[in-house]
Protein backbone atom coordinates (compact mmCIF):
# COMPACT_ATOMS: atom_id res chain seq x y z
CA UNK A 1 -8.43 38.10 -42.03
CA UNK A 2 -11.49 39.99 -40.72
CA UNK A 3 -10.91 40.90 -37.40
CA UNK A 4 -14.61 41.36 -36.65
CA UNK A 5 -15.47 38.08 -37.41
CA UNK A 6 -12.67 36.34 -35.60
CA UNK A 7 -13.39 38.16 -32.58
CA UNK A 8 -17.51 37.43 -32.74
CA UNK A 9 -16.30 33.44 -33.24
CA UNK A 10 -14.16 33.52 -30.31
CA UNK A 11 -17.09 34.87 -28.49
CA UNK A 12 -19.45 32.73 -29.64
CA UNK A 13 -17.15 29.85 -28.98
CA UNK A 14 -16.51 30.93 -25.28
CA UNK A 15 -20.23 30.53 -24.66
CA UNK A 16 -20.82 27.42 -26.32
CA UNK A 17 -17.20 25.21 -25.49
CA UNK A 18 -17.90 24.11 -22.03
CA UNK A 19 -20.89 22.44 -23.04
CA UNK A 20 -19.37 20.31 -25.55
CA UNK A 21 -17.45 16.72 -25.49
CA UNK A 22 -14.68 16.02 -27.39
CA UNK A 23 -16.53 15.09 -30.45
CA UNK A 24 -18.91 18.05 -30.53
CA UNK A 25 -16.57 20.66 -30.21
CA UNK A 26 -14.76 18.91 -33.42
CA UNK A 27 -18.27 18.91 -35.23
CA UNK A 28 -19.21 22.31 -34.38
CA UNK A 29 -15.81 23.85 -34.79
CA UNK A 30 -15.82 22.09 -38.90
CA UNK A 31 -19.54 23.49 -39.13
CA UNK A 32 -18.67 27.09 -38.54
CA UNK A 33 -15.30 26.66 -40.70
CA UNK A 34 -17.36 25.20 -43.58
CA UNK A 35 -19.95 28.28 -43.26
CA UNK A 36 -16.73 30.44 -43.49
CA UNK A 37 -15.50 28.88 -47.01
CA UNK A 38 -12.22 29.72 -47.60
CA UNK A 39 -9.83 30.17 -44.94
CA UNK A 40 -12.05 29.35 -42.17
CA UNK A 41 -10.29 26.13 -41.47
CA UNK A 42 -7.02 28.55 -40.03
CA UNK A 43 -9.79 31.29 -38.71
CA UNK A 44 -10.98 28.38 -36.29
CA UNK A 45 -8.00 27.06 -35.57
CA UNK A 46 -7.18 30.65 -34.32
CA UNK A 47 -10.20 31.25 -31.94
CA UNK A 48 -10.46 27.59 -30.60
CA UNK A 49 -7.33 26.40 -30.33
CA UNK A 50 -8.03 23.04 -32.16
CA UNK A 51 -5.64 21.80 -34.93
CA UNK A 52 -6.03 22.36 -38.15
CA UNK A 53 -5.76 18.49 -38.60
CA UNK A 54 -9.23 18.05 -36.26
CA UNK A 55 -10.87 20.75 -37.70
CA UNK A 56 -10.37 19.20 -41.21
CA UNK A 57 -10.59 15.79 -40.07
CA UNK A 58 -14.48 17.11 -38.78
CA UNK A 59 -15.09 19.10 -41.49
CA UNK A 60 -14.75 15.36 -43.26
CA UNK A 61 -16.52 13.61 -41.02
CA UNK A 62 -19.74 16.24 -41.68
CA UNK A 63 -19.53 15.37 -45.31
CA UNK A 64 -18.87 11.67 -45.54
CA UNK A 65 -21.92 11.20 -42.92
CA UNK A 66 -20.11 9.74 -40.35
CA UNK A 67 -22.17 8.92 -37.00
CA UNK A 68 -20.00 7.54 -34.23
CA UNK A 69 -21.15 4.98 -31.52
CA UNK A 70 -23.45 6.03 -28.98
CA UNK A 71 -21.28 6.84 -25.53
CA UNK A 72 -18.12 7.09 -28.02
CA UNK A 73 -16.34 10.78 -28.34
CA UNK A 74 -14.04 8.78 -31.41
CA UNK A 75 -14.21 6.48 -33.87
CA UNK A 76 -13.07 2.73 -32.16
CA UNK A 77 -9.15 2.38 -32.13
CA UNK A 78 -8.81 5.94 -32.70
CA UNK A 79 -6.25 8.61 -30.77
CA UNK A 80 -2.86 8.45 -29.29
CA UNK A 81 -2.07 4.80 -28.66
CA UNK A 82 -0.99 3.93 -25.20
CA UNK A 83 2.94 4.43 -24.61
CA UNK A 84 3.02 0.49 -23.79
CA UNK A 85 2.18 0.27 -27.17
CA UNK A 86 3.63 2.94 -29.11
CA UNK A 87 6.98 2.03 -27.21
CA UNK A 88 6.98 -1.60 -26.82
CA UNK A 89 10.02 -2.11 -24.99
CA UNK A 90 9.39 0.14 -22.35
CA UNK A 91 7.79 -1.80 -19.77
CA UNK A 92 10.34 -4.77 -20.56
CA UNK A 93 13.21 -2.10 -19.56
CA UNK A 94 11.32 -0.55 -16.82
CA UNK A 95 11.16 -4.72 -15.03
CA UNK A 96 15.02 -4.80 -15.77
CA UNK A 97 16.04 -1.15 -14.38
CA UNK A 98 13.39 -2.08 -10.88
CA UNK A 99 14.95 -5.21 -10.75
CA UNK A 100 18.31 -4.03 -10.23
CA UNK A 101 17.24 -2.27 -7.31
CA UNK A 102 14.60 -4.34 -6.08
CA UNK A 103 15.51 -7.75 -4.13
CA UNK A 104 13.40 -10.69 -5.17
CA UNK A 105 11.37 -11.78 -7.85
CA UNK A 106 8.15 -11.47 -8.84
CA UNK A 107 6.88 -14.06 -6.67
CA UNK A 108 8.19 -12.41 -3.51
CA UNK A 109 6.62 -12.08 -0.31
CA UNK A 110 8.06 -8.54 -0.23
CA UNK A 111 9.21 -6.03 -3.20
CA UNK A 112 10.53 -2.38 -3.36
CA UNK A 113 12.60 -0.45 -4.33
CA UNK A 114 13.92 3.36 -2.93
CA UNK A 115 14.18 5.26 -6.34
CA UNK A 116 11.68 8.09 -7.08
CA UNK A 117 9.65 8.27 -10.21
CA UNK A 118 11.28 10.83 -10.92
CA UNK A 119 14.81 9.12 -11.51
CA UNK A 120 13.18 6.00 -13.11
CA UNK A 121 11.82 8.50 -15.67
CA UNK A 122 15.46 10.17 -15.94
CA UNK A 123 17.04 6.76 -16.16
CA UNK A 124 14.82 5.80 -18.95
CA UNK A 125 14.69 8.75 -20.99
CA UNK A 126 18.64 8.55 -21.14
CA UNK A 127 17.93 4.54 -22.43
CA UNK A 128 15.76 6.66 -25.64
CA UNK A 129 12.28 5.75 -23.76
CA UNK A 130 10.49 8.91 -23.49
CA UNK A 131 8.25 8.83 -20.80
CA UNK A 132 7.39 10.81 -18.00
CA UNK A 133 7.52 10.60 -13.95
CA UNK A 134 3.67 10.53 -13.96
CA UNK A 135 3.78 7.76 -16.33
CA UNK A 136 5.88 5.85 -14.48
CA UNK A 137 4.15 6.10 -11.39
CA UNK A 138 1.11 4.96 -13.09
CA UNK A 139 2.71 1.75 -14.55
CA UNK A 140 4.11 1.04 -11.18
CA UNK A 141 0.95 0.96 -9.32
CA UNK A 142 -0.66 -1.56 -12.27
CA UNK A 143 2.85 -3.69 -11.63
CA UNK A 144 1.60 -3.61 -7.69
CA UNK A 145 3.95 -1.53 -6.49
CA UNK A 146 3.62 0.93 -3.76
CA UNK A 147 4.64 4.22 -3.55
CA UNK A 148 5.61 5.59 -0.39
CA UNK A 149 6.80 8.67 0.52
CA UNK A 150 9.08 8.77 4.06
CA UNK A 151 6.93 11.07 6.37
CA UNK A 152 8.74 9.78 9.90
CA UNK A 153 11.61 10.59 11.41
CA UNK A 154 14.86 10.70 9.68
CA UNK A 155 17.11 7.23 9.37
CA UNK A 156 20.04 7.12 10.27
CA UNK A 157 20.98 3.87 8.32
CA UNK A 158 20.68 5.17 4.82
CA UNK A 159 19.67 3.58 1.69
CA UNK A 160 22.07 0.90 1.44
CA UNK A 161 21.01 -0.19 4.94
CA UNK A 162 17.44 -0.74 4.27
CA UNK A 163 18.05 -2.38 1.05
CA UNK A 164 20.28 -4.90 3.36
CA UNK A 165 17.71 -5.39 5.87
CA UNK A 166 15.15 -5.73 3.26
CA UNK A 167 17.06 -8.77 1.74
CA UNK A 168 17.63 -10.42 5.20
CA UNK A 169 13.55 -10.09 5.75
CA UNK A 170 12.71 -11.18 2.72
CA UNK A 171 15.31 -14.50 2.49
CA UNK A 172 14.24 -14.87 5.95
CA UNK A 173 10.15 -14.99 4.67
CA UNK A 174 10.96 -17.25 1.82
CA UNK A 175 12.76 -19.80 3.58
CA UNK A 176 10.33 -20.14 6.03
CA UNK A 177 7.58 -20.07 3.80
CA UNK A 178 9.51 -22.99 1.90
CA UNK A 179 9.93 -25.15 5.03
CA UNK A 180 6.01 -24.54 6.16
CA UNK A 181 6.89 -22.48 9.02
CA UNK A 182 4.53 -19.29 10.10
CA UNK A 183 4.86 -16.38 8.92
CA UNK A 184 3.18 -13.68 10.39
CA UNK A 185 3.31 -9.78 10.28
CA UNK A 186 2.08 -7.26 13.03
CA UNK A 187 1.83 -3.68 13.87
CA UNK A 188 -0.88 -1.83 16.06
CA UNK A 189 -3.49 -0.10 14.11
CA UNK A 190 -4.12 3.80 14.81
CA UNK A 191 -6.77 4.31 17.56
CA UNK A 192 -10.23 4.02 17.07
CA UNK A 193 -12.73 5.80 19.05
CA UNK A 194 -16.27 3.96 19.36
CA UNK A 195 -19.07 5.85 20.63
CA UNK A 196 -19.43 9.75 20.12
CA UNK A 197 -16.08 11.81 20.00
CA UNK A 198 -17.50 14.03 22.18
CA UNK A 199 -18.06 11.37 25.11
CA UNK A 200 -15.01 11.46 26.98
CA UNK A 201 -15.38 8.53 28.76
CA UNK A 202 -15.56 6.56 25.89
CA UNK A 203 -12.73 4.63 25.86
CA UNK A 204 -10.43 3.75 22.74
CA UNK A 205 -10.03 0.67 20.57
CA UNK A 206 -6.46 -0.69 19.41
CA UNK A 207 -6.80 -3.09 17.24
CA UNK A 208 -3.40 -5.51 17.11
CA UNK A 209 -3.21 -7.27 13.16
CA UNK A 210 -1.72 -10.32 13.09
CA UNK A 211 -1.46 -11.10 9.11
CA UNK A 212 -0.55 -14.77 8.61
CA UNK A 213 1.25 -14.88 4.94
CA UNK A 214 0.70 -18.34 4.00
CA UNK A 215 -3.26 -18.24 4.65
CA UNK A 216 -3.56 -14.65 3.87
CA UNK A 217 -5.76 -14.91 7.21
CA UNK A 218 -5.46 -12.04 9.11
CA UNK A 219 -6.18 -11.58 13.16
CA UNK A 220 -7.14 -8.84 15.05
CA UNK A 221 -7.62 -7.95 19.11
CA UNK A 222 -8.98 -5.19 19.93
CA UNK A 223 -7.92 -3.74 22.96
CA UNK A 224 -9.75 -1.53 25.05
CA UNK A 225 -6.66 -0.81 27.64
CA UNK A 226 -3.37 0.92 26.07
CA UNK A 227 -0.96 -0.51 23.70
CA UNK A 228 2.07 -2.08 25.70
CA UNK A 229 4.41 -4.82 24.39
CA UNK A 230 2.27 -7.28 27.07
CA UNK A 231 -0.91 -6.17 24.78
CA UNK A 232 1.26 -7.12 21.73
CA UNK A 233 2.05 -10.78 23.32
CA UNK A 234 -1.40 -11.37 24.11
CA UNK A 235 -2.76 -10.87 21.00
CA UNK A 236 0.11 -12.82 19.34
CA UNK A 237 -0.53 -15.54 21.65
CA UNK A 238 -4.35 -15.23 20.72
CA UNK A 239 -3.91 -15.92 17.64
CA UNK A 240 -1.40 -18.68 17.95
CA UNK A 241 -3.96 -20.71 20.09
CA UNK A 242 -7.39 -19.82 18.18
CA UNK A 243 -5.84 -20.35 14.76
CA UNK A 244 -1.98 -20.89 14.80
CA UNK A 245 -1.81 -24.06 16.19
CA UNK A 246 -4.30 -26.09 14.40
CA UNK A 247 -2.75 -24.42 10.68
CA UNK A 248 0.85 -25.20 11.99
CA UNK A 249 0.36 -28.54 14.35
CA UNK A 250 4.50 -29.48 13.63
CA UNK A 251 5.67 -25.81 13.83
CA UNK A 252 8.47 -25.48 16.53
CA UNK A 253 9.41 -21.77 14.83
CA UNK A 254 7.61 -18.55 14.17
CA UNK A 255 8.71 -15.86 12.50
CA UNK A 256 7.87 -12.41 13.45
CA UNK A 257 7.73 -9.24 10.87
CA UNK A 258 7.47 -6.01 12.83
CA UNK A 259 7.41 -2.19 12.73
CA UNK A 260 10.03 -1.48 15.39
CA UNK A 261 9.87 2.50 14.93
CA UNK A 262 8.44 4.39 18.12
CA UNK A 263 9.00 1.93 20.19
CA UNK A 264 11.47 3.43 23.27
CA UNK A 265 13.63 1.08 25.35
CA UNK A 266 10.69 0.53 28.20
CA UNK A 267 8.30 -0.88 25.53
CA UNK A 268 11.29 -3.21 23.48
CA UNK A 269 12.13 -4.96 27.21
CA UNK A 270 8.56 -5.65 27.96
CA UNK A 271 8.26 -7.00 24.02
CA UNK A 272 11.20 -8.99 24.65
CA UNK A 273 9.75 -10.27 28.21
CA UNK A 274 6.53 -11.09 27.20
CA UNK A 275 8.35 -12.64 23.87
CA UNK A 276 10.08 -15.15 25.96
CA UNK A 277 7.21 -16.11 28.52
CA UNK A 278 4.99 -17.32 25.36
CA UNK A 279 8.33 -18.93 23.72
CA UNK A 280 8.44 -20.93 26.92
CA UNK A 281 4.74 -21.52 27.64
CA UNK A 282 4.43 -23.15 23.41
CA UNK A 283 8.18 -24.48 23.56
CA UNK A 284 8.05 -22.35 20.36
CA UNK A 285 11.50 -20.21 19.08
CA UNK A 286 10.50 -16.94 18.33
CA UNK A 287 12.06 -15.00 15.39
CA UNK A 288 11.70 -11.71 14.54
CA UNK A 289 12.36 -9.17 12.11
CA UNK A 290 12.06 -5.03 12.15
CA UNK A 291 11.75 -3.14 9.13
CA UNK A 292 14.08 0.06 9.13
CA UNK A 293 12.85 3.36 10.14
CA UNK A 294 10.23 5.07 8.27
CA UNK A 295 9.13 1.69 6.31
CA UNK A 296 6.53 0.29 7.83
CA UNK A 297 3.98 0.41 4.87
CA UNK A 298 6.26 -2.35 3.45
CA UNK A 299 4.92 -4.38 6.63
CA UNK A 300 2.29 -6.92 5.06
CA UNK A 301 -0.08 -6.33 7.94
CA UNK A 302 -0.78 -2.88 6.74
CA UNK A 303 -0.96 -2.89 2.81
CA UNK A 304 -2.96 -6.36 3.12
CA UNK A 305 -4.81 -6.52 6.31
CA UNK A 306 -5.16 -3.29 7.96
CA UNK A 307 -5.98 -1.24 4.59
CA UNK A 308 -9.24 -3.40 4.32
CA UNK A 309 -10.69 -3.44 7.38
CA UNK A 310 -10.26 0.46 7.18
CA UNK A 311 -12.36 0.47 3.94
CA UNK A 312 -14.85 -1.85 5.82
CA UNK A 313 -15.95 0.36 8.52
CA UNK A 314 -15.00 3.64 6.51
CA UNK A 315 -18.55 5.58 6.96
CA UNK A 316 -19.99 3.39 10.01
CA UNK A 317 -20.60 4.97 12.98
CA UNK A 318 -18.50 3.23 15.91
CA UNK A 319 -20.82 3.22 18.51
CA UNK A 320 -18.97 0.47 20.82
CA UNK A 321 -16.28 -2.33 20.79
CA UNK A 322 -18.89 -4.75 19.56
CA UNK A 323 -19.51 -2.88 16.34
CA UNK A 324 -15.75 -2.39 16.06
CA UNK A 325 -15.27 -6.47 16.12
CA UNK A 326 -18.34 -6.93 14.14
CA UNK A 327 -17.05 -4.20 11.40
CA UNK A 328 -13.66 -6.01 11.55
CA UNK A 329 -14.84 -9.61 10.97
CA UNK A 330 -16.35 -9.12 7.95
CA UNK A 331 -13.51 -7.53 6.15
CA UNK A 332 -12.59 -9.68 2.67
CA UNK A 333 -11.52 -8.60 -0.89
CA UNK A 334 -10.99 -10.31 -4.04
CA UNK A 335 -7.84 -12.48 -2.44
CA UNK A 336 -9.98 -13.96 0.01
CA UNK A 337 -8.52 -12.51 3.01
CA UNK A 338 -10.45 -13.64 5.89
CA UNK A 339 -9.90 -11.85 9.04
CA UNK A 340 -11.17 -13.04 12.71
CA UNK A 341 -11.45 -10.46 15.17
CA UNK A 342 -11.87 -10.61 18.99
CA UNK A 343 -12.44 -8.29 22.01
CA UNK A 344 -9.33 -7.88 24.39
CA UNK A 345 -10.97 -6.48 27.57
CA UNK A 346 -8.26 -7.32 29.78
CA UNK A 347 -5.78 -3.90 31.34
CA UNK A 348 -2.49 -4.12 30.41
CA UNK A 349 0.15 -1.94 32.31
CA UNK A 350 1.45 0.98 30.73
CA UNK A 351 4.93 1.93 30.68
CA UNK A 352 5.95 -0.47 32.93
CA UNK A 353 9.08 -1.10 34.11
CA UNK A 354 11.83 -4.32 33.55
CA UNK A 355 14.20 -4.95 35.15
CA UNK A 356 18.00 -5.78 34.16
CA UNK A 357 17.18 -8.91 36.32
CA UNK A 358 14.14 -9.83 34.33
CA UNK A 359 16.16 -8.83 31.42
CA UNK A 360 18.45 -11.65 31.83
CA UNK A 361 15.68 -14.49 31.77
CA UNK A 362 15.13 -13.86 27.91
CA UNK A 363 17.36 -16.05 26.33
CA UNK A 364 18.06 -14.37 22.90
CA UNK A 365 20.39 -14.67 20.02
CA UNK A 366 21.18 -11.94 17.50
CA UNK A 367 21.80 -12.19 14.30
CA UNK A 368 24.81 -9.61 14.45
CA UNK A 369 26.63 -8.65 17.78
CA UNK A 370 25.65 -4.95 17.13
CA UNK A 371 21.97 -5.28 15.18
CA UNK A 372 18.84 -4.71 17.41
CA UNK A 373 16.65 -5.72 13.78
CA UNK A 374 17.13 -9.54 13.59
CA UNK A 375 16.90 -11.84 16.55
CA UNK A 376 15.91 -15.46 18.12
CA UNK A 377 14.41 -16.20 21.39
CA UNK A 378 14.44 -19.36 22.09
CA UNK A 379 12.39 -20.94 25.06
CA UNK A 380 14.20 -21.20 28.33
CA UNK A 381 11.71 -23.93 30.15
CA UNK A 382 10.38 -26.97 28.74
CA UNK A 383 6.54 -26.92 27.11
CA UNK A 384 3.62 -25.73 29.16
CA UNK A 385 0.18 -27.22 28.62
């Protein structure tokens, strides 16, 4: 091998290779090992880095006259065939190994499952499939999964107690779903700021989501005072008189989905006060569900309400609460979410204090003698107009 000429190709081919596309650097890689003659097939190969089998497979190409289609870097149906194919029971093992450790089927309100990608990948690879984790994160998200990493505080209650609470929320969602009675998931959206940032006296926003799962409606008051459970209530209450009522006229049972991480004992009484005030001013029981620690992106309100109004407003300057509401009302995607929004002007209390007294009016029932994740309140006066 001349070692003159393989070093003025490789510099040649240094200029020239970041200009090229796929199919280019194939045609001009055959060209210069056809001006070479013999041996300039493994002389390319050597200062490019392509295979021999592309080089050859261009140097081909060049002399049958092949032209590909314009936009097209190969010929249709050509390259590596995607691992779906190429392995065709791999996604049909990948359902049965997330199925194991995911409650529900397919239909679920709610699916996960608390295995990385990385272990998936393991699992299958010991099952002959190989794949990678990158692979397998991909499928996932085209399967509608969500991956989630735990950025929050540490939980106490360990894998096997999410999974449990998991199931109880999602038997809990099904059967109510079943029986036609509300469904509806909340959580308090991070703080918006209209106006300029740099106007202090701007107030903030805090938008409440109320996402109703059989309408896939969602709801949202914006408050312009701080987020207390009494802020919570109202906007629950909101929506159960603007849109609850009339879509549930025989309902004597709502069920509540809830992120109940951050929330210290102050804020749960008030929640629980307020809770049983609107139980006994609808005659409605009230039951409600936390997910564990660090899971709240499981919550329906935030993967199916809250992540589209953020896209709606995303580059739209906030200049008041009116723009907020008008940015959030005319949030909808392909499911045909529609979302009302309203203006909550009202000052709620912050941090305020309940008594053991007060405590004592909320008639509630748990689910377990010892679990502060499932419970009923049930509505201590008869029905107020």
């Amino acid at each position: 091998m001349n070692v003159d000429i393989l070093h003025e190709m490789i510099e040649k081919i240094r200029l020239e290779w970041p200009l090229l596309d796929e199919c280019n650097r194939r045609m001009v890689a055959a060209n210069y090992a056809m001006s070479l003659g013999f041996g300039g097939i493994s002389l390319l190969h050597r200062a490019c880095g392509l295979s021999r089998r592309t080089i050859a497979r261009g140097i081909r190409d060049i002399q049958g006259g092949v032209v590909l289609p314009e936009g097209r870097v190969r010929a249709p149906g050509a390259g590596r065939k995607a691992i779906t194919v190429s392995d065709p029971h791999l996604l049909s093992s990948l359902e049965d190994l997330i199925n194991l450790q995911t409650q529900g089927d397919t239909m679920s309100p709610l699916r996960w499952t608390c295995e990385s990608t990385r272990t998936i990948a393991a699992q299958l690879r010991r099952k002959k499939h190989q794949v990678s984790h990158a692979k397998i994160a991909q499928i996932l998200h085209d399967l509608h999964y969500s991956l989630h990493s735990s950025r929050k505080g540490c939980d106490s209650t360990g894998r096997s107690g999410k999974d449990a609470q998991f199931q109880h929320i999602n038997l809990a969602v099904r059967k109510c779903l079943a029986e036609n009675i509300p469904v509806i998931a909340v959580e308090t959206k991070r703080r918006n700021s209209p106006g300029s940032y740099s106007a202090p006296a701007v107030l903030r926003a805090y938008p409440y989501g109320i996402y109703d799962l059989r309408h896939s409606a969602g709801f949202v008051n914006a408050g312009s005072n701080d987020d207390t459970g009494g802020f919570a209530i109202a906007s629950i209450r909101g929506w159960w008189y603007l849109e609850g009522r009339r879509l549930y006229p025989d309902a004597e049972t709502i069920l509540i989905t809830a992120n109940g991480e951050g929330n210290d004992a102050l804020k749960f009484r008030l929640w629980n006060l307020e809770l049983q005030k609107f139980a006994n001013q609808t005659g409605l029981r009230i039951s409600v569900c936390y997910f564990p620690p660090a899971t709240s992106k499981w919550n329906n309100v935030e993967h199916r309400l809250f992540s589209f109004t953020a896209s709606n407003w995303r580059g739209e300057p906030l200049q008041d609460y009116e723009t907020n509401v008008a940015l959030i009302s005319r949030t909808a995607h392909a499911k045909e979410l529609k979302v009302m929004c309203r203006l909550d002007r009202q000052n709620y209390i912050a941090f305020r204090k309940v008594s053991d007294k007060e405590m004592q009016e909320v008639n509630m029932e748990r689910a377990h003698p010892d679990s502060h994740q499932n419970y009923l309140i049930r509505p201590s006066t008869t029905k107020q107009s």
